[in-house]
Protein backbone atom coordinates (compact mmCIF):
# COMPACT_ATOMS: atom_id res chain seq x y z
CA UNK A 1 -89.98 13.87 -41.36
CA UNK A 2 -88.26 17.46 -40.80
CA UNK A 3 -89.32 20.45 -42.88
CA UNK A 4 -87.52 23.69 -43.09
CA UNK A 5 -89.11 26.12 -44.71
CA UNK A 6 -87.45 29.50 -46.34
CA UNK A 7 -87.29 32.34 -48.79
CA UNK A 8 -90.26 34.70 -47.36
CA UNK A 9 -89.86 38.21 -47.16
CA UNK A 10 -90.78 41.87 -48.04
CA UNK A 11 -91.68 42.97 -51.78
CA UNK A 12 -93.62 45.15 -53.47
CA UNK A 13 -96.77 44.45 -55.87
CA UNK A 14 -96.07 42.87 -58.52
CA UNK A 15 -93.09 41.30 -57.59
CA UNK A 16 -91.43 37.90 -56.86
CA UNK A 17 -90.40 35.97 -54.11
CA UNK A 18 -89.40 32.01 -54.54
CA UNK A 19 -89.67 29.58 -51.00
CA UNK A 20 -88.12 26.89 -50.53
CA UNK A 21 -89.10 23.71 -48.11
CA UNK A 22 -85.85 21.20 -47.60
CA UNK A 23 -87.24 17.64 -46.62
CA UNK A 24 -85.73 15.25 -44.82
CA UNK A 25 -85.79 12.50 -42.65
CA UNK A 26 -87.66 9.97 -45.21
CA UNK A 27 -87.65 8.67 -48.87
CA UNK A 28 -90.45 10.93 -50.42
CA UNK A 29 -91.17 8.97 -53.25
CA UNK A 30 -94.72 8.33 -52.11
CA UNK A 31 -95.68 11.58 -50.60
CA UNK A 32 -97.84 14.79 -51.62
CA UNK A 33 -96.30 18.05 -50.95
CA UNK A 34 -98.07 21.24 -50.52
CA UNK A 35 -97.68 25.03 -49.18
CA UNK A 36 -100.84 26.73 -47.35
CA UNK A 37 -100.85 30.16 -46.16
CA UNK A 38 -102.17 31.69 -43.13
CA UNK A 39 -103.28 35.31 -42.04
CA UNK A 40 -104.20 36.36 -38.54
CA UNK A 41 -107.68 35.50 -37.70
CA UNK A 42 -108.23 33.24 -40.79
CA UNK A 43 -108.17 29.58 -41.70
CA UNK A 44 -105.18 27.73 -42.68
CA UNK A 45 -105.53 27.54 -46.46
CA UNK A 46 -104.01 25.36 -49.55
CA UNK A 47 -102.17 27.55 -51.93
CA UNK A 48 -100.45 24.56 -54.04
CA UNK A 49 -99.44 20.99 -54.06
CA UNK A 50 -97.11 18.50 -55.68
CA UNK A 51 -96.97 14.70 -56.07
CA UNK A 52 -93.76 14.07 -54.96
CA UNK A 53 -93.61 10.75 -57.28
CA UNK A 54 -94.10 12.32 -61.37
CA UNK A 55 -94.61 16.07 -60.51
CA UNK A 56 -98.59 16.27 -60.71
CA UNK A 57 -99.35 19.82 -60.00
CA UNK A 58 -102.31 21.45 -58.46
CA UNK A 59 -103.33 24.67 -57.42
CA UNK A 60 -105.50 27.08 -55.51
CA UNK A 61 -107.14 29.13 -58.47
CA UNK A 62 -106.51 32.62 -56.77
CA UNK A 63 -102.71 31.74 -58.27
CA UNK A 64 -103.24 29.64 -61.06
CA UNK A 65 -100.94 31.51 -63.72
CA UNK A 66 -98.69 33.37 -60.87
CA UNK A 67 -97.59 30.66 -59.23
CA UNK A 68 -95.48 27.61 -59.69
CA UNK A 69 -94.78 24.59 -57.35
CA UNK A 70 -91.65 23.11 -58.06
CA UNK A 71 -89.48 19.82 -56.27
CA UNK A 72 -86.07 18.59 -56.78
CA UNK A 73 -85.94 14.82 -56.10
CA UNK A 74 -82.24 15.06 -55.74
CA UNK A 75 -81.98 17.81 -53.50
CA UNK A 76 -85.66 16.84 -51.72
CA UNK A 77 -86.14 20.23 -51.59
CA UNK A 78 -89.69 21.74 -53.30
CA UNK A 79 -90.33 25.37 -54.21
CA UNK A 80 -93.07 27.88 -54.39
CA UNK A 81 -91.85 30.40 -57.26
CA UNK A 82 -94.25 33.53 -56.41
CA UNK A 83 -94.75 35.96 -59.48
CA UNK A 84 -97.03 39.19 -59.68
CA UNK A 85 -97.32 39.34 -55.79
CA UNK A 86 -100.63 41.04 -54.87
CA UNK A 87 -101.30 42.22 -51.43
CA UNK A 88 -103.83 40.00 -50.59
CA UNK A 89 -100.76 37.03 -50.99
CA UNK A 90 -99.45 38.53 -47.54
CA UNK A 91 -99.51 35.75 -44.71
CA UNK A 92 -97.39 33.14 -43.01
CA UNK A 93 -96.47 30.43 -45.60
CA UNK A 94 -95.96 26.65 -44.74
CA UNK A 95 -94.92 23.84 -46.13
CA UNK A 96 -96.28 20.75 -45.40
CA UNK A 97 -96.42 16.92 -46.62
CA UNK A 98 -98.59 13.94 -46.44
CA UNK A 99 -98.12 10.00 -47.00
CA UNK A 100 -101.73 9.48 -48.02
CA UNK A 101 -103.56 10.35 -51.07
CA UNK A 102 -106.35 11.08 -49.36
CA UNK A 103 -104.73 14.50 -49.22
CA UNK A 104 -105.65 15.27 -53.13
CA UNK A 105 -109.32 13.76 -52.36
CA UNK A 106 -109.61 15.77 -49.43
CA UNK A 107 -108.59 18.93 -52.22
CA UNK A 108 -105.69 19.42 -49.57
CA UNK A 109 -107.16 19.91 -46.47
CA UNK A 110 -104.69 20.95 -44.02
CA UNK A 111 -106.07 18.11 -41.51
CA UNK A 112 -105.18 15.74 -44.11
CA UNK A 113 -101.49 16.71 -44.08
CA UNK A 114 -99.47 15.34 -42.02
CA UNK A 115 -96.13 17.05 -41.22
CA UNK A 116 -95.71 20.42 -41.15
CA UNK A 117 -93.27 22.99 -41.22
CA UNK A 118 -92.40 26.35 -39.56
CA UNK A 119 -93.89 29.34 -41.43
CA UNK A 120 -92.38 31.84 -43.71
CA UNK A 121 -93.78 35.43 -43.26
CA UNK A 122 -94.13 36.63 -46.91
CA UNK A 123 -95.70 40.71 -46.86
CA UNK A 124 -96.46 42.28 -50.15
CA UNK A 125 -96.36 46.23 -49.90
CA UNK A 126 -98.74 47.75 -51.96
């Protein structure tokens, strides 16, 4: 399983920023999907997730009602859309994606995920 992760960048508060993870490599059909974010010195942390299989959404409740996880089956590409950026959203954003569902009982623990991306560097100016 290959991910590529993309769409980070520089914005200002209050602004929006959409990533994108393309998947390949496997049928996805069984798999749960998720972004984390990272900052120096800090824990790897779950920001949102996706069951890959009927869209089942869940999310970290610092961005319930900013942001909204996404996938495409057609495309296997899944998406982060990022609305009212604060500055404490600033990190290194992965994508990541796991074959057991012991990642949603685990609350998405990154050890429970099992491929990972490369990171996106997303920095929100204040």
């Amino acid at each position: 399983v290959q991910l590529q992760a993309s769409g980070g960048g520089l914005v200002q508060a209050g602004g929006s920023l959409r990533l994108s993870c393309a998947a390949s490599g496997r049928t996805f059909s069984s798999y749960i999907m998720g972004w984390f974010r990272q900052v120096p010195g800090k824990e790897r942390e779950f920001v949102a997730g996706i069951r890959w299989s009927g869209g089942t959404t869940y999310y970290t409740d610092s961005v319930k009602g900013r942001f909204t996880i996404s996938r495409d089956t057609a495309k296997n590409t899944m998406y982060l859309q990022m609305n009212s950026l604060e500055s404490e959203d600033t990190a290194v954003y992965y994508c990541a994606a796991s074959s057991s569902l012991s990642a949603i009982l685990s609350g998405y623990s990154p050890r429970r995920m099992d491929y990972w991306g490369q990171g996106t560097q997303v920095t929100v100016s204040s």
